[in-house]
PDB file of N, CA and C in Angstrom:
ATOM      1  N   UNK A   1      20.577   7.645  26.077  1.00  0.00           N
ATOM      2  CA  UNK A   1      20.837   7.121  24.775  1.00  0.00           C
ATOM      3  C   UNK A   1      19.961   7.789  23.729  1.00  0.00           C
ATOM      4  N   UNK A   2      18.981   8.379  24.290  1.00  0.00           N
ATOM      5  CA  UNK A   2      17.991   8.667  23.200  1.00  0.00           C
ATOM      6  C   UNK A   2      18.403   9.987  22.954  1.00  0.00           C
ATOM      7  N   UNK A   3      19.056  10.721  23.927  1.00  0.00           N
ATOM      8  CA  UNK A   3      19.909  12.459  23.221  1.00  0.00           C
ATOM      9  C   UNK A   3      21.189  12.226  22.926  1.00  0.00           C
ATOM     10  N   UNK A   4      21.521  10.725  22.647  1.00  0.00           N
ATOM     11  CA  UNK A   4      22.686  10.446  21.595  1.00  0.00           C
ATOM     12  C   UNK A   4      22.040   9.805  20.097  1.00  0.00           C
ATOM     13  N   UNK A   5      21.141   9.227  20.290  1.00  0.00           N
ATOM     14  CA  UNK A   5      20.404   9.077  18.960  1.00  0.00           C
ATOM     15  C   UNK A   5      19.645  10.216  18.000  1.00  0.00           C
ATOM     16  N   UNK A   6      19.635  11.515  18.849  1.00  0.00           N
ATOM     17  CA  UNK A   6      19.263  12.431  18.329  1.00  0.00           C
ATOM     18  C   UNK A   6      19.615  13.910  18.137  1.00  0.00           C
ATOM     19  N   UNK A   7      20.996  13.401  18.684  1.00  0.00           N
ATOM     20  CA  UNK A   7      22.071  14.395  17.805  1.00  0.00           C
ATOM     21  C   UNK A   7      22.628  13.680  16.897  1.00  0.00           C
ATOM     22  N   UNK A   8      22.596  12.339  16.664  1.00  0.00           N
ATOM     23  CA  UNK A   8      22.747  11.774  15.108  1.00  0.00           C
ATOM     24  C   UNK A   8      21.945  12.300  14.201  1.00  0.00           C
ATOM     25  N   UNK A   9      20.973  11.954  14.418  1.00  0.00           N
ATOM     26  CA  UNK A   9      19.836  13.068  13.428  1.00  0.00           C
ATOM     27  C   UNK A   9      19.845  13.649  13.321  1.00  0.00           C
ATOM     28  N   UNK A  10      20.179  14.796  13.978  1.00  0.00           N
ATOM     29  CA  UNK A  10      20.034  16.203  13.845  1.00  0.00           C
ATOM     30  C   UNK A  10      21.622  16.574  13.103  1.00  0.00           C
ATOM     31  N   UNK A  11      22.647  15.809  13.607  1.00  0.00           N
ATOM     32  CA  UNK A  11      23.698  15.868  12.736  1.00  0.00           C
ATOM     33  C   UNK A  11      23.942  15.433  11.246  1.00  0.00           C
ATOM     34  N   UNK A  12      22.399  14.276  11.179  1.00  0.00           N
ATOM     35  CA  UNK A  12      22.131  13.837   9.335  1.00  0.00           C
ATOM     36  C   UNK A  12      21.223  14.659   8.954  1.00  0.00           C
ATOM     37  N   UNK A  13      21.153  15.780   9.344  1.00  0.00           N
ATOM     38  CA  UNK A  13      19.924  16.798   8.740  1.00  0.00           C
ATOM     39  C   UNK A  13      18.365  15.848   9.092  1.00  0.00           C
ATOM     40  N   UNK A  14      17.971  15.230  10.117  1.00  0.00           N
ATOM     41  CA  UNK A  14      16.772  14.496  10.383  1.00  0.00           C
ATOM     42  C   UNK A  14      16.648  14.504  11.570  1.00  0.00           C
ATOM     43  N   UNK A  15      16.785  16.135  12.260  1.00  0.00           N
ATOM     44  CA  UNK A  15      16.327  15.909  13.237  1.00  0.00           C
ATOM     45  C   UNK A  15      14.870  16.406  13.676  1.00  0.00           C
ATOM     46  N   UNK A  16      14.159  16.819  12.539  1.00  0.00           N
ATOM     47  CA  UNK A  16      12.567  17.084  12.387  1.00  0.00           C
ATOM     48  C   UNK A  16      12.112  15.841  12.466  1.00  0.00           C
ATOM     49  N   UNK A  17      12.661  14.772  11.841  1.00  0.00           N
ATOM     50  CA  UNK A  17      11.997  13.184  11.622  1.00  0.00           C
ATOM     51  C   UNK A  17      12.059  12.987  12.735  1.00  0.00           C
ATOM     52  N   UNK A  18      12.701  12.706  13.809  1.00  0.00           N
ATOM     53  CA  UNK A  18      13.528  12.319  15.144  1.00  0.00           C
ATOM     54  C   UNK A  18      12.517  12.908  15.831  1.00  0.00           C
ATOM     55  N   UNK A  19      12.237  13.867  15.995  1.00  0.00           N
ATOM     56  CA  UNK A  19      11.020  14.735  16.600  1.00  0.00           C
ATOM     57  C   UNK A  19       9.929  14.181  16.787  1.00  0.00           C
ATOM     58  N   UNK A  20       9.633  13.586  15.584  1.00  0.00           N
ATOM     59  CA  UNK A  20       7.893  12.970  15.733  1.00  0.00           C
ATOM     60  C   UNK A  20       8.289  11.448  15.503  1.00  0.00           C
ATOM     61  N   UNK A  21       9.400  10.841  15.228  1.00  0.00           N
ATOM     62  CA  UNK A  21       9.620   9.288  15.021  1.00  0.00           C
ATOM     63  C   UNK A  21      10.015   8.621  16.797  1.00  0.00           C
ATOM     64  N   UNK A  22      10.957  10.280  17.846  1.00  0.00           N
ATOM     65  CA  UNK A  22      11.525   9.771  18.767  1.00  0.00           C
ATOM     66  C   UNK A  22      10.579   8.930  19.813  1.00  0.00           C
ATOM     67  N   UNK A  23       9.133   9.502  19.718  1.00  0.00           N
ATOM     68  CA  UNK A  23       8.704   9.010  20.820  1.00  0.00           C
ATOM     69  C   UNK A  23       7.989   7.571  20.554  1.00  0.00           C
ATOM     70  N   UNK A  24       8.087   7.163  19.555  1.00  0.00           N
ATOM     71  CA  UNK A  24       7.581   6.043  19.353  1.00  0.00           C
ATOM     72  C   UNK A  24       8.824   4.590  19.860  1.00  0.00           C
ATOM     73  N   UNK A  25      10.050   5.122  19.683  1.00  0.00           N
ATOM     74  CA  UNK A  25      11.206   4.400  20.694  1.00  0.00           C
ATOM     75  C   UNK A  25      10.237   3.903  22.058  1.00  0.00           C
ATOM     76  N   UNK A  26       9.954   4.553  22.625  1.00  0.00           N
ATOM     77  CA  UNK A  26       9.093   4.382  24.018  1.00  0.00           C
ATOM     78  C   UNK A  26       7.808   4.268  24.265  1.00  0.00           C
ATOM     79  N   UNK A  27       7.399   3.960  23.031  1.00  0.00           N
ATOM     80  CA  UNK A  27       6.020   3.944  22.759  1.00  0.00           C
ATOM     81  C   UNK A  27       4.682   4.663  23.561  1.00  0.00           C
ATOM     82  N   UNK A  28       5.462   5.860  23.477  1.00  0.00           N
ATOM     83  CA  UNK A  28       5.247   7.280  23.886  1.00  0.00           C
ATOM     84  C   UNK A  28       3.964   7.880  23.706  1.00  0.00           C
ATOM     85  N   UNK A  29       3.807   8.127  22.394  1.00  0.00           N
ATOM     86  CA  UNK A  29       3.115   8.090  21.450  1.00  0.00           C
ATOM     87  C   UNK A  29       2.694   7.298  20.589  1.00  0.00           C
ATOM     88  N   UNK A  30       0.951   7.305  20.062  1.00  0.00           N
ATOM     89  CA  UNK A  30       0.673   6.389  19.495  1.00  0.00           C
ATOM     90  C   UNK A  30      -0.033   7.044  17.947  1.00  0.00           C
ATOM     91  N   UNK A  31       0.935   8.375  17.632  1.00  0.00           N
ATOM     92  CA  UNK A  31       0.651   9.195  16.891  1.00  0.00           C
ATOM     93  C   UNK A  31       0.681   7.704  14.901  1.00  0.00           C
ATOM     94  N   UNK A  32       0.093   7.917  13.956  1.00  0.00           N
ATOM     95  CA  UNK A  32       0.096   7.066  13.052  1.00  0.00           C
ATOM     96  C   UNK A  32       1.009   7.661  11.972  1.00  0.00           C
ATOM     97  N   UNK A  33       1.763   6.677  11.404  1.00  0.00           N
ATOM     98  CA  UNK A  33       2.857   7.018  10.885  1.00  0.00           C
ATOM     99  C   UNK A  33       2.209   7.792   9.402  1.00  0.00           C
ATOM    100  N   UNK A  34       0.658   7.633   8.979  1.00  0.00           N
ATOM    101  CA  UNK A  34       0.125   8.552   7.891  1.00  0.00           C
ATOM    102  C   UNK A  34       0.661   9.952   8.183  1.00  0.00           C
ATOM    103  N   UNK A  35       0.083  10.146   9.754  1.00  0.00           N
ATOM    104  CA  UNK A  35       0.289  11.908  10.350  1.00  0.00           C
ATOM    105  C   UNK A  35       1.346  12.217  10.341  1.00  0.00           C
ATOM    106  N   UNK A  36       2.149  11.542  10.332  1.00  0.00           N
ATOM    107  CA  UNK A  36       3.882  11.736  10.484  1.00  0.00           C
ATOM    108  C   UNK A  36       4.511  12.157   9.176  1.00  0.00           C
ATOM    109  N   UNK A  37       3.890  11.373   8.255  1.00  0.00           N
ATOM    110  CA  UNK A  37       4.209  11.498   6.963  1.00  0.00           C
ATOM    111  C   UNK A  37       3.843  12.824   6.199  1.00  0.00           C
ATOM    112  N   UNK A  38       2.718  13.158   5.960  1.00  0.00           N
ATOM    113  CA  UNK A  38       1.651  14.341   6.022  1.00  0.00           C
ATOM    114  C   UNK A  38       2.936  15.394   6.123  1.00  0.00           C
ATOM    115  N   UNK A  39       2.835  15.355   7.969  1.00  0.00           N
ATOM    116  CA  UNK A  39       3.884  16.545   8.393  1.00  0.00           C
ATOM    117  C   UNK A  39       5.338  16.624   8.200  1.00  0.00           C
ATOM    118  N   UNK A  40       5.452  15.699   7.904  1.00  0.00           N
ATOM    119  CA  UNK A  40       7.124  15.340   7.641  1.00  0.00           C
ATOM    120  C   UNK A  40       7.371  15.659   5.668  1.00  0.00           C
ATOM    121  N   UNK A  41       6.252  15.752   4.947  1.00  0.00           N
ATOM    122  CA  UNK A  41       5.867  15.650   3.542  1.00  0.00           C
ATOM    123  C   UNK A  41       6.683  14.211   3.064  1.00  0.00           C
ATOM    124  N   UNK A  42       6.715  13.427   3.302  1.00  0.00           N
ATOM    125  CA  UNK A  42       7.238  11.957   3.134  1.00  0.00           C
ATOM    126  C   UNK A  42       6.310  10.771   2.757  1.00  0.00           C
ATOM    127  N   UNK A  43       6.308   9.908   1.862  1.00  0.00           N
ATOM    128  CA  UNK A  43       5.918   9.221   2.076  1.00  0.00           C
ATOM    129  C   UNK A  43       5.078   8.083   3.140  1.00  0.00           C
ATOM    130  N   UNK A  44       4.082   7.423   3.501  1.00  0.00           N
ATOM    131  CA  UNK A  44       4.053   6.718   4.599  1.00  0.00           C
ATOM    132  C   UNK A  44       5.083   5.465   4.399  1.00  0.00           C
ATOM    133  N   UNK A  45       5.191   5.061   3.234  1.00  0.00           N
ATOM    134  CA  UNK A  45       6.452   3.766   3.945  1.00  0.00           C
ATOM    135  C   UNK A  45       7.818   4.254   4.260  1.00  0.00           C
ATOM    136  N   UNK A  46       8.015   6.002   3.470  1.00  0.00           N
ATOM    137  CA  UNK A  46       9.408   5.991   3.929  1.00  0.00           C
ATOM    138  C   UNK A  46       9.718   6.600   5.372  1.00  0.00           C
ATOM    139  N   UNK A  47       8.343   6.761   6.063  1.00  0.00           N
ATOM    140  CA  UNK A  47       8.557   7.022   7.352  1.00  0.00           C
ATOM    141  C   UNK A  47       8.432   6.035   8.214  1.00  0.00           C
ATOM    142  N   UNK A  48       8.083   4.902   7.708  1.00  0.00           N
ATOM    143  CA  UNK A  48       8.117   3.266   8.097  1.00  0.00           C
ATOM    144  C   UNK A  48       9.482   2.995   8.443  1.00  0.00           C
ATOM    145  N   UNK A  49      10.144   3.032   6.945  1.00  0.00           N
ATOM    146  CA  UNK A  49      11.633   2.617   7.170  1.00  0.00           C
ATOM    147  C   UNK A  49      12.145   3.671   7.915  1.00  0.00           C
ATOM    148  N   UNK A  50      12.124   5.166   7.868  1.00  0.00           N
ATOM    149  CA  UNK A  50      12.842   5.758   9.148  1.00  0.00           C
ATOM    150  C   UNK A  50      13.117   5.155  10.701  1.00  0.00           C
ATOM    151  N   UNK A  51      11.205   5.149  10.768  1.00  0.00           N
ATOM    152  CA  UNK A  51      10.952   4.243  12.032  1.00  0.00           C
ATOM    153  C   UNK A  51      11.925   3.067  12.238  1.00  0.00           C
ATOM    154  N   UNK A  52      12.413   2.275  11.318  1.00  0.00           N
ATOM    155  CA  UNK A  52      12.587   0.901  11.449  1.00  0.00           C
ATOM    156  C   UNK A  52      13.786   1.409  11.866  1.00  0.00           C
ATOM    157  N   UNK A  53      14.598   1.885  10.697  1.00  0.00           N
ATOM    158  CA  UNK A  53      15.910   2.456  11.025  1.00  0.00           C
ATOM    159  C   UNK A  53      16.569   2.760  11.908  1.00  0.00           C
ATOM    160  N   UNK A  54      15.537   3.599  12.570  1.00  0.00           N
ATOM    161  CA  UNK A  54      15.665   4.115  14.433  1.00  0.00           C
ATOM    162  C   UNK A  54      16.049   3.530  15.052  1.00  0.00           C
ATOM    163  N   UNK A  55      14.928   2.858  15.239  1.00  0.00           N
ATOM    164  CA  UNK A  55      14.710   1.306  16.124  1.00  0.00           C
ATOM    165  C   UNK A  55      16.219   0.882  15.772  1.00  0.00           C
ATOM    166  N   UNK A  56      16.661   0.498  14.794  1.00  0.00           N
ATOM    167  CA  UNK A  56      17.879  -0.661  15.282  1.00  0.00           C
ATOM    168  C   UNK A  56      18.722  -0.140  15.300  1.00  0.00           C
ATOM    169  N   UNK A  57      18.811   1.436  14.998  1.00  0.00           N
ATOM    170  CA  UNK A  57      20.340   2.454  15.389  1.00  0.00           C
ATOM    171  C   UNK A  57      20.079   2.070  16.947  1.00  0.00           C
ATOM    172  N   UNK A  58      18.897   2.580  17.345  1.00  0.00           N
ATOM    173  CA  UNK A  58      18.244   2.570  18.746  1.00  0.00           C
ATOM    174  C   UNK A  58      19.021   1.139  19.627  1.00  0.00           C
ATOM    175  N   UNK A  59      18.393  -0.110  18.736  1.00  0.00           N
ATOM    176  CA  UNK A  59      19.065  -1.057  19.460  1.00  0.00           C
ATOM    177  C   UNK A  59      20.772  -1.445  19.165  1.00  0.00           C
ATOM    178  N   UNK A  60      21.149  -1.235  18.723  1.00  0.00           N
ATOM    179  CA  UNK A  60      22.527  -1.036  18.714  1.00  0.00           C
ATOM    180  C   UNK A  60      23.370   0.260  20.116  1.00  0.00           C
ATOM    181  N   UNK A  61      22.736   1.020  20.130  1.00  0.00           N
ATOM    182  CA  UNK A  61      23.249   2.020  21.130  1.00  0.00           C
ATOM    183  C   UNK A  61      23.293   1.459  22.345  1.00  0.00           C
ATOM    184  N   UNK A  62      22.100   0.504  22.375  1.00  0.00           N
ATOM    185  CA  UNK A  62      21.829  -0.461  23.756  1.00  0.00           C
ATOM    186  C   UNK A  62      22.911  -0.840  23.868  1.00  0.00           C
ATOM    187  N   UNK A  63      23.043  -1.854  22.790  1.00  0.00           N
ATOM    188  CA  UNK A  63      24.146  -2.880  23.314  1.00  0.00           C
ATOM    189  C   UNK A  63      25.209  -2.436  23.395  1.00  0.00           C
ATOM    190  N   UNK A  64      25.956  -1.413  22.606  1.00  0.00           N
ATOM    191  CA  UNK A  64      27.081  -0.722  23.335  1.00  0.00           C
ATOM    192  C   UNK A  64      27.390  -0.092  24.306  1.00  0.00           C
ATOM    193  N   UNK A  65      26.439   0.263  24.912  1.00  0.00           N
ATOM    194  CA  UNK A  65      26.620   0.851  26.164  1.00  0.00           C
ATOM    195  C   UNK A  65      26.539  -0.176  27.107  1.00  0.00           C
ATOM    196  N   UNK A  66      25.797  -1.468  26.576  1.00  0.00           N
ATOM    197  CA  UNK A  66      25.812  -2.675  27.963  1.00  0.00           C
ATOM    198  C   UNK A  66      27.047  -3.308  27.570  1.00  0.00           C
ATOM    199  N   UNK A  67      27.705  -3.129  26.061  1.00  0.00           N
ATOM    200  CA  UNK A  67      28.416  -3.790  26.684  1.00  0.00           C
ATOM    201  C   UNK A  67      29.874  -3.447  27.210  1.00  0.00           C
ATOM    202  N   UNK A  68      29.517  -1.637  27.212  1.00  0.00           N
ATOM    203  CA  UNK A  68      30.726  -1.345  28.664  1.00  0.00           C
ATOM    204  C   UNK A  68      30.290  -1.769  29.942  1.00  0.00           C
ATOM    205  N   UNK A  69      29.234  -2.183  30.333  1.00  0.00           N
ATOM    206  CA  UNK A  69      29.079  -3.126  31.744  1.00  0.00           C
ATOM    207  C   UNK A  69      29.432  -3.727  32.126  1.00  0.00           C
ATOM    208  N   UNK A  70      29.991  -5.172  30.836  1.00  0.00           N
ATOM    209  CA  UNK A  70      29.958  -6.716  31.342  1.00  0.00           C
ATOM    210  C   UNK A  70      31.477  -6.876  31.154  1.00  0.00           C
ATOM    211  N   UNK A  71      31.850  -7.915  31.369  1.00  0.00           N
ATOM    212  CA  UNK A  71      33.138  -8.190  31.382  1.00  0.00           C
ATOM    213  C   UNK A  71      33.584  -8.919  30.336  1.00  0.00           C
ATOM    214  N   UNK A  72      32.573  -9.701  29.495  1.00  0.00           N
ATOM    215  CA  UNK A  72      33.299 -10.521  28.327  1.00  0.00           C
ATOM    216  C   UNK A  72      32.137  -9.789  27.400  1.00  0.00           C
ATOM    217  N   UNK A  73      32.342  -9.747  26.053  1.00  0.00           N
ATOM    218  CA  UNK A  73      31.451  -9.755  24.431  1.00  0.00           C
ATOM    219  C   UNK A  73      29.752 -10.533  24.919  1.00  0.00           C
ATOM    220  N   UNK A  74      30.336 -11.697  25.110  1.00  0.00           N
ATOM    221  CA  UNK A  74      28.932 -12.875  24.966  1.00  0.00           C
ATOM    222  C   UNK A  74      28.164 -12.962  26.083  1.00  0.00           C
ATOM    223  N   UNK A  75      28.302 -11.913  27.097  1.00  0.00           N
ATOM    224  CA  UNK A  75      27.603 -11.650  28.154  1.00  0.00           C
ATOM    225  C   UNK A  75      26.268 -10.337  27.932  1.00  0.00           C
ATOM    226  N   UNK A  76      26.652  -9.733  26.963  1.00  0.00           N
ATOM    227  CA  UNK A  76      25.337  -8.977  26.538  1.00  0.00           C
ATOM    228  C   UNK A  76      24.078  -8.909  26.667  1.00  0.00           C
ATOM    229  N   UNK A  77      23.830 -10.471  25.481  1.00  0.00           N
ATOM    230  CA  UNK A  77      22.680 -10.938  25.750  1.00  0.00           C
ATOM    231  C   UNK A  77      22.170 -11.121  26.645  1.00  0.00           C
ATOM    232  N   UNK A  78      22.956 -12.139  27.876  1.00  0.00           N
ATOM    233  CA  UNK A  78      22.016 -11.992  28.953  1.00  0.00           C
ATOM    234  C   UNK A  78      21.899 -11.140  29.950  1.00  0.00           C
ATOM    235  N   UNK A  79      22.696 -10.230  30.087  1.00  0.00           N
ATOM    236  CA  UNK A  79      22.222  -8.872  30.275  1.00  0.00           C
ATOM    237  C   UNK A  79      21.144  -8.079  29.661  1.00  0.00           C
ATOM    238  N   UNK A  80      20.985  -8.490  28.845  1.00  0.00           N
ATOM    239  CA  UNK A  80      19.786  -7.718  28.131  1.00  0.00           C
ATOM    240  C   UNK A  80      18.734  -8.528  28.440  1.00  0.00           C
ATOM    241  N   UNK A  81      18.895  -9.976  28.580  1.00  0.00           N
ATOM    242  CA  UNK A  81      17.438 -10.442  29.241  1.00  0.00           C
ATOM    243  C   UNK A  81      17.293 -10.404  30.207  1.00  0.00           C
ATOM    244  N   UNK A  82      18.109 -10.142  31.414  1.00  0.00           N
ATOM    245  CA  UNK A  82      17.847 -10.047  32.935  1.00  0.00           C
ATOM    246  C   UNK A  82      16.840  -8.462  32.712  1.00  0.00           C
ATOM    247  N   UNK A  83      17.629  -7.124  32.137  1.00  0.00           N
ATOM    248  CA  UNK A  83      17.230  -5.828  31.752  1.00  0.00           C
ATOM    249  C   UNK A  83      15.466  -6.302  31.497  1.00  0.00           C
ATOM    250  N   UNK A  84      15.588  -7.000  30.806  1.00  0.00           N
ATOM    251  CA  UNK A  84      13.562  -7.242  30.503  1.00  0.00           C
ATOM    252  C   UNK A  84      12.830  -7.396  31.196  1.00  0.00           C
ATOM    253  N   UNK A  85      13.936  -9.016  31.997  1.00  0.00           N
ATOM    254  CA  UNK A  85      12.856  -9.445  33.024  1.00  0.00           C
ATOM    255  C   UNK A  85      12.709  -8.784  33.841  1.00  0.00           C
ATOM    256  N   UNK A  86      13.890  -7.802  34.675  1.00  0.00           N
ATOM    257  CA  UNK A  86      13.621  -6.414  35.842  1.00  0.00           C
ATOM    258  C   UNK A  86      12.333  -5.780  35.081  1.00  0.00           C
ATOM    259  N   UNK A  87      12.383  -4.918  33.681  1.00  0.00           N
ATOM    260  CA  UNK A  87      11.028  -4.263  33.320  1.00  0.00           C
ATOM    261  C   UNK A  87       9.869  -5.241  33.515  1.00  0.00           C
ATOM    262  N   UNK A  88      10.223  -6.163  32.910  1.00  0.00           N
ATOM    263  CA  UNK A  88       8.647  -6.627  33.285  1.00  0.00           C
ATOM    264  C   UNK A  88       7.838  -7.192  34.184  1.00  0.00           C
ATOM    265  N   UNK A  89       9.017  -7.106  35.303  1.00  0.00           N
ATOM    266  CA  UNK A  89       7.877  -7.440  36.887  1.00  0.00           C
ATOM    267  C   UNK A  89       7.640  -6.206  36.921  1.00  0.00           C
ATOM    268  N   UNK A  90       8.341  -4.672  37.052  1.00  0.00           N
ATOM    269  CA  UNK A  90       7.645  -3.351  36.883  1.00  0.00           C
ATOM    270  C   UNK A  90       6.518  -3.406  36.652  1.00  0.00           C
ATOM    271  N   UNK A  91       5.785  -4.184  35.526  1.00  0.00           N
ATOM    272  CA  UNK A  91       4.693  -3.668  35.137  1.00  0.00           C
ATOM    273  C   UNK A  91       3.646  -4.495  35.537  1.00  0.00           C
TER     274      UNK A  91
END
């Protein structure tokens, strides 16, 4: 999902942002959105809202893809909380 979120970007001319915004999806990196900004020549809040932006393109991609899994619409959700609770005995 995340090299479908980032040929969106790169298809909105943002795929330099995507570069240094992607790994924070996975909290990858704990690079500060000042440095991002700096290198990106952007503002720090408007690399805030990029960030944010991400994130819920990000979570939207989720749920469409879960919800070619399930069998009805309103089964999502709890698919997506079983999905947590599996990660978080992982850890």
């Amino acid at each position: 999902m995340q090299d479908y979120l980032r040929e969106e970007c790169v298809r909105a001319g943002k795929g330099r942002l995507y570069d240094d915004l992607g790994p924070h999806l996975a909290a990858e990196k704990q690079e500060s959105y000042g440095e991002i900004a700096v290198r990106q020549g952007l503002s720090e809040n408007a690399v805030r809202v990029a960030a944010f932006r991400l994130r819920q393109r990000y979570r939207e991609l989720v749920r469409e893809e879960i919800r070619h899994t399930v069998a009805r619409p309103e089964e999502v959700d709890e698919e997506i909380r079983h999905l947590l609770a599996i990660i978080a005995e992982k850890r």
